[in-house]
Protein backbone atom coordinates (compact mmCIF):
# COMPACT_ATOMS: atom_id res chain seq x y z
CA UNK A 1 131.04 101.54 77.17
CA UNK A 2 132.38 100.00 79.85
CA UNK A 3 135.81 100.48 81.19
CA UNK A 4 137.71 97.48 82.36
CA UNK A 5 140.66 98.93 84.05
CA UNK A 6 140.02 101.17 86.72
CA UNK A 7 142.86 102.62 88.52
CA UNK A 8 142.41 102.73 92.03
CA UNK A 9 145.35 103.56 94.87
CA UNK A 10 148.60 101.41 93.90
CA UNK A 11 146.67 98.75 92.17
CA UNK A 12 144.64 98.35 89.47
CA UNK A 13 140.77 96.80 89.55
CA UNK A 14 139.70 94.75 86.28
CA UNK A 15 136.95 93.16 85.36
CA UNK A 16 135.65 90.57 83.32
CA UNK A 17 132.82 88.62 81.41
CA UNK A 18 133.34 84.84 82.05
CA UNK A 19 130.31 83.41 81.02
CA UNK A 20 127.19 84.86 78.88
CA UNK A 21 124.61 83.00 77.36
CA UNK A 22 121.14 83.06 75.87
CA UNK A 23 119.08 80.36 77.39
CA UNK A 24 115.64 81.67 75.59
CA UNK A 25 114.46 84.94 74.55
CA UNK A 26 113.46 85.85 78.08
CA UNK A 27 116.74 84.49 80.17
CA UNK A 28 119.84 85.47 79.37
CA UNK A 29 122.61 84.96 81.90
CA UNK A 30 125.64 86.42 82.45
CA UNK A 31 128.92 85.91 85.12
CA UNK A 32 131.56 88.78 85.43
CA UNK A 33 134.25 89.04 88.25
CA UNK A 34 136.30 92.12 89.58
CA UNK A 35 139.67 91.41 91.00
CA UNK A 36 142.09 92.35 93.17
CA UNK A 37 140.09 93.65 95.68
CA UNK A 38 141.51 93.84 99.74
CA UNK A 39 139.60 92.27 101.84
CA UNK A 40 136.17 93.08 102.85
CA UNK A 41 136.23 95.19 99.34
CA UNK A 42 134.30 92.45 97.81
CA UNK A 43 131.74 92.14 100.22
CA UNK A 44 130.64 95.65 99.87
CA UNK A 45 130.50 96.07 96.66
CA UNK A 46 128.83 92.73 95.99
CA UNK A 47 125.75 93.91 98.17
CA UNK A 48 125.45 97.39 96.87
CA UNK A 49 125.60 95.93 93.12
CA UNK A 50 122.67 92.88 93.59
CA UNK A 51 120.66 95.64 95.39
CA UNK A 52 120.91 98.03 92.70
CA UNK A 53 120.53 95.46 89.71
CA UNK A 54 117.48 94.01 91.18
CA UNK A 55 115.90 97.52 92.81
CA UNK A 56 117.50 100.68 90.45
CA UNK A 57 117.20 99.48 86.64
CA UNK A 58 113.86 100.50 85.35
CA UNK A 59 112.12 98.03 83.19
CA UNK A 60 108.36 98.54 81.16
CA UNK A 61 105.46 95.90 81.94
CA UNK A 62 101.51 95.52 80.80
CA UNK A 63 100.31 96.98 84.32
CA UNK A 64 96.22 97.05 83.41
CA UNK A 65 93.93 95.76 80.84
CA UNK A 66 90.29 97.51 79.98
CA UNK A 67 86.99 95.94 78.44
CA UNK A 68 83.54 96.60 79.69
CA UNK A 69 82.53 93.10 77.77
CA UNK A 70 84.31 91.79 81.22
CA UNK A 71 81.81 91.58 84.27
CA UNK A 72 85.21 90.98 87.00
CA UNK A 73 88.36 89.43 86.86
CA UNK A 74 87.29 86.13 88.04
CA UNK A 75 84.72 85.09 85.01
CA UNK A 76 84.92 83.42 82.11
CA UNK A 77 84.08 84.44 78.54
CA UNK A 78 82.11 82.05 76.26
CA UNK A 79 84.30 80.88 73.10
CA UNK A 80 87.67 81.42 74.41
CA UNK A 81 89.56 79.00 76.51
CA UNK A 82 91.11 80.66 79.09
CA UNK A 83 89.58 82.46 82.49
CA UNK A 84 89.98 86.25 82.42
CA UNK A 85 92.22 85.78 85.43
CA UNK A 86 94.77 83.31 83.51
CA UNK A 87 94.64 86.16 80.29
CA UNK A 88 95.57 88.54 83.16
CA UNK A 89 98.49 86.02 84.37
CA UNK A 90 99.71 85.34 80.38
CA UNK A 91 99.67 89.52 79.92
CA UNK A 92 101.80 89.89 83.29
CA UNK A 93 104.72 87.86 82.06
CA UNK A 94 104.76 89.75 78.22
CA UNK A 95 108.38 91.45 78.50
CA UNK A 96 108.58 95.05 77.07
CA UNK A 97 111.52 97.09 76.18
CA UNK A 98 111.49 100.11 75.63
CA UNK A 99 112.55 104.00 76.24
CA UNK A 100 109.10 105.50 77.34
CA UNK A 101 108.39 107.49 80.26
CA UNK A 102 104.63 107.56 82.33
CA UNK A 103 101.79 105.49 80.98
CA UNK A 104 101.12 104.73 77.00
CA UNK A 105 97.87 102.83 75.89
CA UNK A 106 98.06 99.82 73.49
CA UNK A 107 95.07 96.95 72.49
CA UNK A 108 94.68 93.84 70.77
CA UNK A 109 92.12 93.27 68.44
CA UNK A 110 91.88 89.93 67.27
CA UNK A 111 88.96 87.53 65.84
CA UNK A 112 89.00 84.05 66.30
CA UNK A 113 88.91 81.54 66.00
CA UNK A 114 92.43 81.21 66.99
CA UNK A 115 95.31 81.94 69.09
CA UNK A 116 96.24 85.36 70.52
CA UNK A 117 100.00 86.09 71.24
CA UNK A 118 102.23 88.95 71.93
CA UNK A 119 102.48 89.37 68.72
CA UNK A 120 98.78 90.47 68.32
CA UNK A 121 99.48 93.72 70.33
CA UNK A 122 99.47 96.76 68.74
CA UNK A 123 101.89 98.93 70.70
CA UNK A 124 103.49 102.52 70.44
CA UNK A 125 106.31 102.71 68.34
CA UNK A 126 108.58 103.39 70.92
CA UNK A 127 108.09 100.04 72.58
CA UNK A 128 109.34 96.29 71.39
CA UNK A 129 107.54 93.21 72.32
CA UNK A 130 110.87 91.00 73.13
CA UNK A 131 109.10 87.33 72.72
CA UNK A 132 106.30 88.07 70.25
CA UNK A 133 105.31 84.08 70.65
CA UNK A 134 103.91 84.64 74.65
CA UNK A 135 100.70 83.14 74.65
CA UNK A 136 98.00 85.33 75.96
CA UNK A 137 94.60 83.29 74.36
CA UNK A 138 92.95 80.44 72.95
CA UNK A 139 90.26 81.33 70.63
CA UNK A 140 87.45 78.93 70.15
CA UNK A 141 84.60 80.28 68.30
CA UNK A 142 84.30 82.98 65.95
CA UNK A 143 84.16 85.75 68.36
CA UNK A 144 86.04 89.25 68.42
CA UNK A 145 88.92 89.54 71.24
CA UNK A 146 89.14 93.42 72.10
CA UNK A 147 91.15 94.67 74.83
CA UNK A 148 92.45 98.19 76.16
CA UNK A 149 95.98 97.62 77.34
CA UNK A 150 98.33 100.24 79.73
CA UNK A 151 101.71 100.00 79.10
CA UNK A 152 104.25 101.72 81.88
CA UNK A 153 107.84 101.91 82.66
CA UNK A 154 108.89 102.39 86.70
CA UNK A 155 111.27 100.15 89.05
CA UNK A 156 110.74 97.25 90.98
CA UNK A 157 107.85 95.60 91.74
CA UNK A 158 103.82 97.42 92.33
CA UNK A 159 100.93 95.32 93.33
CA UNK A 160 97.44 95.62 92.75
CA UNK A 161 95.05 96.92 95.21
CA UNK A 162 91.82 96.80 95.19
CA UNK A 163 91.59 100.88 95.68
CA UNK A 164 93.64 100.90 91.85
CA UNK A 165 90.41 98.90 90.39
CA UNK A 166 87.52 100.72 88.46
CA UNK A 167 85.04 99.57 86.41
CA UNK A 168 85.99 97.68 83.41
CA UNK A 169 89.53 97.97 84.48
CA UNK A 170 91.51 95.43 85.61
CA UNK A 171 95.01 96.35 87.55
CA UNK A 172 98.24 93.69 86.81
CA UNK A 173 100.58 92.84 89.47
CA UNK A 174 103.63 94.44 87.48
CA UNK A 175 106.97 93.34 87.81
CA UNK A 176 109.16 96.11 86.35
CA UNK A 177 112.56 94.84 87.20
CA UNK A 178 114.14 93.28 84.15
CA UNK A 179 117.17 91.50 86.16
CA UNK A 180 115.37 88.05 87.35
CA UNK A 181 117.89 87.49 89.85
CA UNK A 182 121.95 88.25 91.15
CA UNK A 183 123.82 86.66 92.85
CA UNK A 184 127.36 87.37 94.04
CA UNK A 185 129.82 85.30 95.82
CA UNK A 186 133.92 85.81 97.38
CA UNK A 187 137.07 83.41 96.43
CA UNK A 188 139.76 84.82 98.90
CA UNK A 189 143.36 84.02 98.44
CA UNK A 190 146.99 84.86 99.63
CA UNK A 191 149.42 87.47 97.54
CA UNK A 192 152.26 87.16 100.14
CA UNK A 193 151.40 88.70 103.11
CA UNK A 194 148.18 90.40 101.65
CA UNK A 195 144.87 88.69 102.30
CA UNK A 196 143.13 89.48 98.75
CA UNK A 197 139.29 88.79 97.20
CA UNK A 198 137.74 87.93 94.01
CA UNK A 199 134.75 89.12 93.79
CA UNK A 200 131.90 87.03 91.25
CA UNK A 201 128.59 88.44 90.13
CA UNK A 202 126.02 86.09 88.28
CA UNK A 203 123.07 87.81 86.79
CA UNK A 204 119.74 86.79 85.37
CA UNK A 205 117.67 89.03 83.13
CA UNK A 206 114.44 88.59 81.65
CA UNK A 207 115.36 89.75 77.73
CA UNK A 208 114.62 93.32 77.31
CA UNK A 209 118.68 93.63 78.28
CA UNK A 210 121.64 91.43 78.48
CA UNK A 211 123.67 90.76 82.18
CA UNK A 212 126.35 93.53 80.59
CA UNK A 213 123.90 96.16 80.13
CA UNK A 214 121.90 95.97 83.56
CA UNK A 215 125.45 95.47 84.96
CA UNK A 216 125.92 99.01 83.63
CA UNK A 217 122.66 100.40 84.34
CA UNK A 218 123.00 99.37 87.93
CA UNK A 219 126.46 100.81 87.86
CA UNK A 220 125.49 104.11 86.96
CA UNK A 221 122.50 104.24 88.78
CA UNK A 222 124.75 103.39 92.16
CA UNK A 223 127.53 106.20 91.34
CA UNK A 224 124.67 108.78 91.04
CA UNK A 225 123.22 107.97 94.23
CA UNK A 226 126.03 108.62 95.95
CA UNK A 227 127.16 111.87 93.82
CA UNK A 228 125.65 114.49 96.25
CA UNK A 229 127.89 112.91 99.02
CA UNK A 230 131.11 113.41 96.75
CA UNK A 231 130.32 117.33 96.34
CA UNK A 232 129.31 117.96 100.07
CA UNK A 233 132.28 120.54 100.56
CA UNK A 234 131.98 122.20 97.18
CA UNK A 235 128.02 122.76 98.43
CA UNK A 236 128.77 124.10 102.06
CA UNK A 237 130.56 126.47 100.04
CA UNK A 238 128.24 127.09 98.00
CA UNK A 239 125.58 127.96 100.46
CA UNK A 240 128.38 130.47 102.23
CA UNK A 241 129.11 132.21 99.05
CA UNK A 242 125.51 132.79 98.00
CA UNK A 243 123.76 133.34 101.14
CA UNK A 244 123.96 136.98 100.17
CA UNK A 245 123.32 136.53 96.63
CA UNK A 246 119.52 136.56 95.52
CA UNK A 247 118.36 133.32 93.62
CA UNK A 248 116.93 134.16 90.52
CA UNK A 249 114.93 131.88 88.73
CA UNK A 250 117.16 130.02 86.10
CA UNK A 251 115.73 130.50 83.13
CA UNK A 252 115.28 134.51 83.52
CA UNK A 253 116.90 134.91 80.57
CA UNK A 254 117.82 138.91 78.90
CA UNK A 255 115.30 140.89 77.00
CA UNK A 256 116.08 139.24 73.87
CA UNK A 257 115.01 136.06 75.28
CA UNK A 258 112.21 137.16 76.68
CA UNK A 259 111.20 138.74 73.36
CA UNK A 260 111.77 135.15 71.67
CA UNK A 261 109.29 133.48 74.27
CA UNK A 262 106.94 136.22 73.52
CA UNK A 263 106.90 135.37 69.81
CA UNK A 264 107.30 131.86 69.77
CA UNK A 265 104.95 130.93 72.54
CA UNK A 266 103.23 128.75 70.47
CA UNK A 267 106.02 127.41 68.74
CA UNK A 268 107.65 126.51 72.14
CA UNK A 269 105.08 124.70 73.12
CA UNK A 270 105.04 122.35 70.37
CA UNK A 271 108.95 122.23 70.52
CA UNK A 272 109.28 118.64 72.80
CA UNK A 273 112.52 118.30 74.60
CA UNK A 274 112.91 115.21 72.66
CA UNK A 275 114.51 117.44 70.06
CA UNK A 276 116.82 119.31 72.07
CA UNK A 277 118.79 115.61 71.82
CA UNK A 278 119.76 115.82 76.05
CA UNK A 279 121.59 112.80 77.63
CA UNK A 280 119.68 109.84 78.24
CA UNK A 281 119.60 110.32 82.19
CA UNK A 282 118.93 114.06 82.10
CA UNK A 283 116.27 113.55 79.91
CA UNK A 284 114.60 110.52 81.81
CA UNK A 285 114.58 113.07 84.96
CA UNK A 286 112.65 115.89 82.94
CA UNK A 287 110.05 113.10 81.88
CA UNK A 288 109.45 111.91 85.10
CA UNK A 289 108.58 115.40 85.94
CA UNK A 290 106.20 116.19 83.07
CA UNK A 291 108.19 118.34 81.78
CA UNK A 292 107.89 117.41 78.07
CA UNK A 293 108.05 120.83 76.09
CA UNK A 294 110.52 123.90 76.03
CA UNK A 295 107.83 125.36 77.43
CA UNK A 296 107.40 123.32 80.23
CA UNK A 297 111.59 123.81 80.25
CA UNK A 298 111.47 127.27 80.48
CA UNK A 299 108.79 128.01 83.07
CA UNK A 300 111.02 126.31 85.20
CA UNK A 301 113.79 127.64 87.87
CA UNK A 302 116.87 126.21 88.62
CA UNK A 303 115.36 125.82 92.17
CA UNK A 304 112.88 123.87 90.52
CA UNK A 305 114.73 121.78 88.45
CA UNK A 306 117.32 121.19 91.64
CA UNK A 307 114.10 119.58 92.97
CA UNK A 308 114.06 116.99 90.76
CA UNK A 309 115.58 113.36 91.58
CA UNK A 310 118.78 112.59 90.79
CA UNK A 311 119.58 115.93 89.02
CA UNK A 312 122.78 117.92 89.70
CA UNK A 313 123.67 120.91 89.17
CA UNK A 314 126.16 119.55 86.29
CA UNK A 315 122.66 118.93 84.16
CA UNK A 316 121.08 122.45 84.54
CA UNK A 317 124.35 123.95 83.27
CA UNK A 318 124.12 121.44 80.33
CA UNK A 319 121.01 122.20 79.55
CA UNK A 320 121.73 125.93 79.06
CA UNK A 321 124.81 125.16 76.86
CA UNK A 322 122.47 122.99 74.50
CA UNK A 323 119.40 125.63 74.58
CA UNK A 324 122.24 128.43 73.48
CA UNK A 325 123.75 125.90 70.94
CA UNK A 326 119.60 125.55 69.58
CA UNK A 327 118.70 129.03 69.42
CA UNK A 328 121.99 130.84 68.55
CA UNK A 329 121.24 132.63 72.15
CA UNK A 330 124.06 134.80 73.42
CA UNK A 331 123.24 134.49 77.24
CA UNK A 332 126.06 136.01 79.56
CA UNK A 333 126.67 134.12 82.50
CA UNK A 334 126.94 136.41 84.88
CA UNK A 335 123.01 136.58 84.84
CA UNK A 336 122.24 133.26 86.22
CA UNK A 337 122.53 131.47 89.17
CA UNK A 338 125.07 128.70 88.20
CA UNK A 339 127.27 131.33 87.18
């Protein structure tokens, strides 16, 4: 949720939605302004926001389509309308949401004749076709339409090479960002002697979520980056206290644990950290780092897991309180790391 009042020094910051609308299913708009700010406040924050809604929100895309029936991108196919290239164009603008991390595979299998839409795509479950009426073909003769489609979530924008093309495979410029466009702009004005701003933010998504929500996203996304800065003391201190102290890996848990793994191998190896129900953002890190098992969990060291972007050390103790809470472990602290 987001918080509108935000204390800060003698005054106090708030925020607002002054416009939102739904132009189509694929542009929403929204305009939201943060006032009182002193002056050159607005400035700074403007430019750190439009570069995080439009660089740090990740967003899922069509990003290559596979059929060996196609000879190269550039042909045409007898009995339906449209060049491969253009079917290439209509899959690039599909728009995607969903919570998936990495690559998934999806088709379309359609016979015409007939037109082929987004709705014609059969997808993982864990993925939602926002405009189901995008156009992709026009079927003119009886012939089957059978495609191989790779579906992946990243940030910002990837072009295709022609090193990323193999045989029957055809790469998609992908466009992951789902904010369109931001813009922000500055109404100063006098409060007495005090020079003060108004700061407005205009945003542009393409559907999978509303101005508010990538507002957030790009929010959150901006305080973490700048989290490691905030604890630069506590970690100079850190480094003093344990440069004596030997670094064991994280999850060397007692005998009793050890016993468990022992037992359960196969059982943890089936157990996917979807289950272990971890916040959103520590989850998405452990995803992006193939770690999709307790398994894969446990093999891991905190030195390891430190590795990982955009984890703190505020994660790794979480996810020890949530494996205890799981297996009804009794690990003292005193025999990790984080201790």
């Amino acid at each position: 949720m987001f918080r509108e009042e935000v204390a800060v020094s003698t005054r106090t910051l708030q925020w607002k939605c002054v416009e939102s609308r739904e132009d189509s299913k694929r542009f929403y708009y929204g305009r939201f302004i943060l006032s009182p700010l002193m002056k050159g406040q607005a400035d700074t924050i403007g430019i750190a926001m439009r570069r995080a809604l439009l660089g740090e929100i990740e967003g899922t895309c069509i990003t290559r389509a596979k059929s060996e029936k196609i000879p190269h991108e550039y042909s045409t196919i007898e009995g339906i309308e449209e060049s491969v290239h253009e079917i290439l164009m209509n899959l690039k603008e599909i728009v995607l949401k969903s919570n998936l991390y990495g690559t998934r595979d999806a088709s379309i299998c359609v016979k015409g004749p007939g037109y082929v839409t987004a709705q014609d795509i059969i997808s993982p479950p864990s993925v939602e076709i926002v405009d189901t009426t995008q156009h992709i073909a026009s079927l003119t003769e009886p012939i089957d339409f059978c495609i191989g489609l790779q579906i992946e979530s990243n940030r910002g924008y990837r072009m295709k090479t022609p090193n990323n093309a193999e045989e029957g495979s055809y790469p998609i410029n992908a466009v992951f960002m789902p904010v369109r466009n931001a813009n922000h702009s500055i109404h100063s004005y006098s409060n007495g002697n005090e020079k003060q701003e108004i700061l407005f933010l205009e945003i542009w998504t393409n559907g999978s979520l509303t101005p508010k929500e990538a507002l957030y996203e790009a929010s959150r996304n901006l305080i973490d980056l700048f989290i490691p800065f905030l604890h630069a003391e506590e970690q100079d201190k850190n480094v003093e206290d344990n440069q004596n102290r030997v670094s064991l890996p994280f999850f060397t848990f007692h005998d009793g644990l050890d016993k468990l793994r022992k037992k359960k191998e196969i059982e943890l190896k089936c157990f996917f950290i979807d289950q272990l129900e971890l916040p959103s953002r520590t989850y998405n890190c452990l995803k992006r780092s193939n770690i999709h098992t307790l398994l894969d969990l446990l093999n891991k060291s905190q030195e390891d897991l430190m590795k990982i972007e955009h984890f703190r050390i505020e994660d790794v103790k979480q996810i020890l309180v949530i494996i205890q809470k799981h297996f009804v472990i009794d690990l003292p602290k005193n025999k990790f790391f984080i201790c």
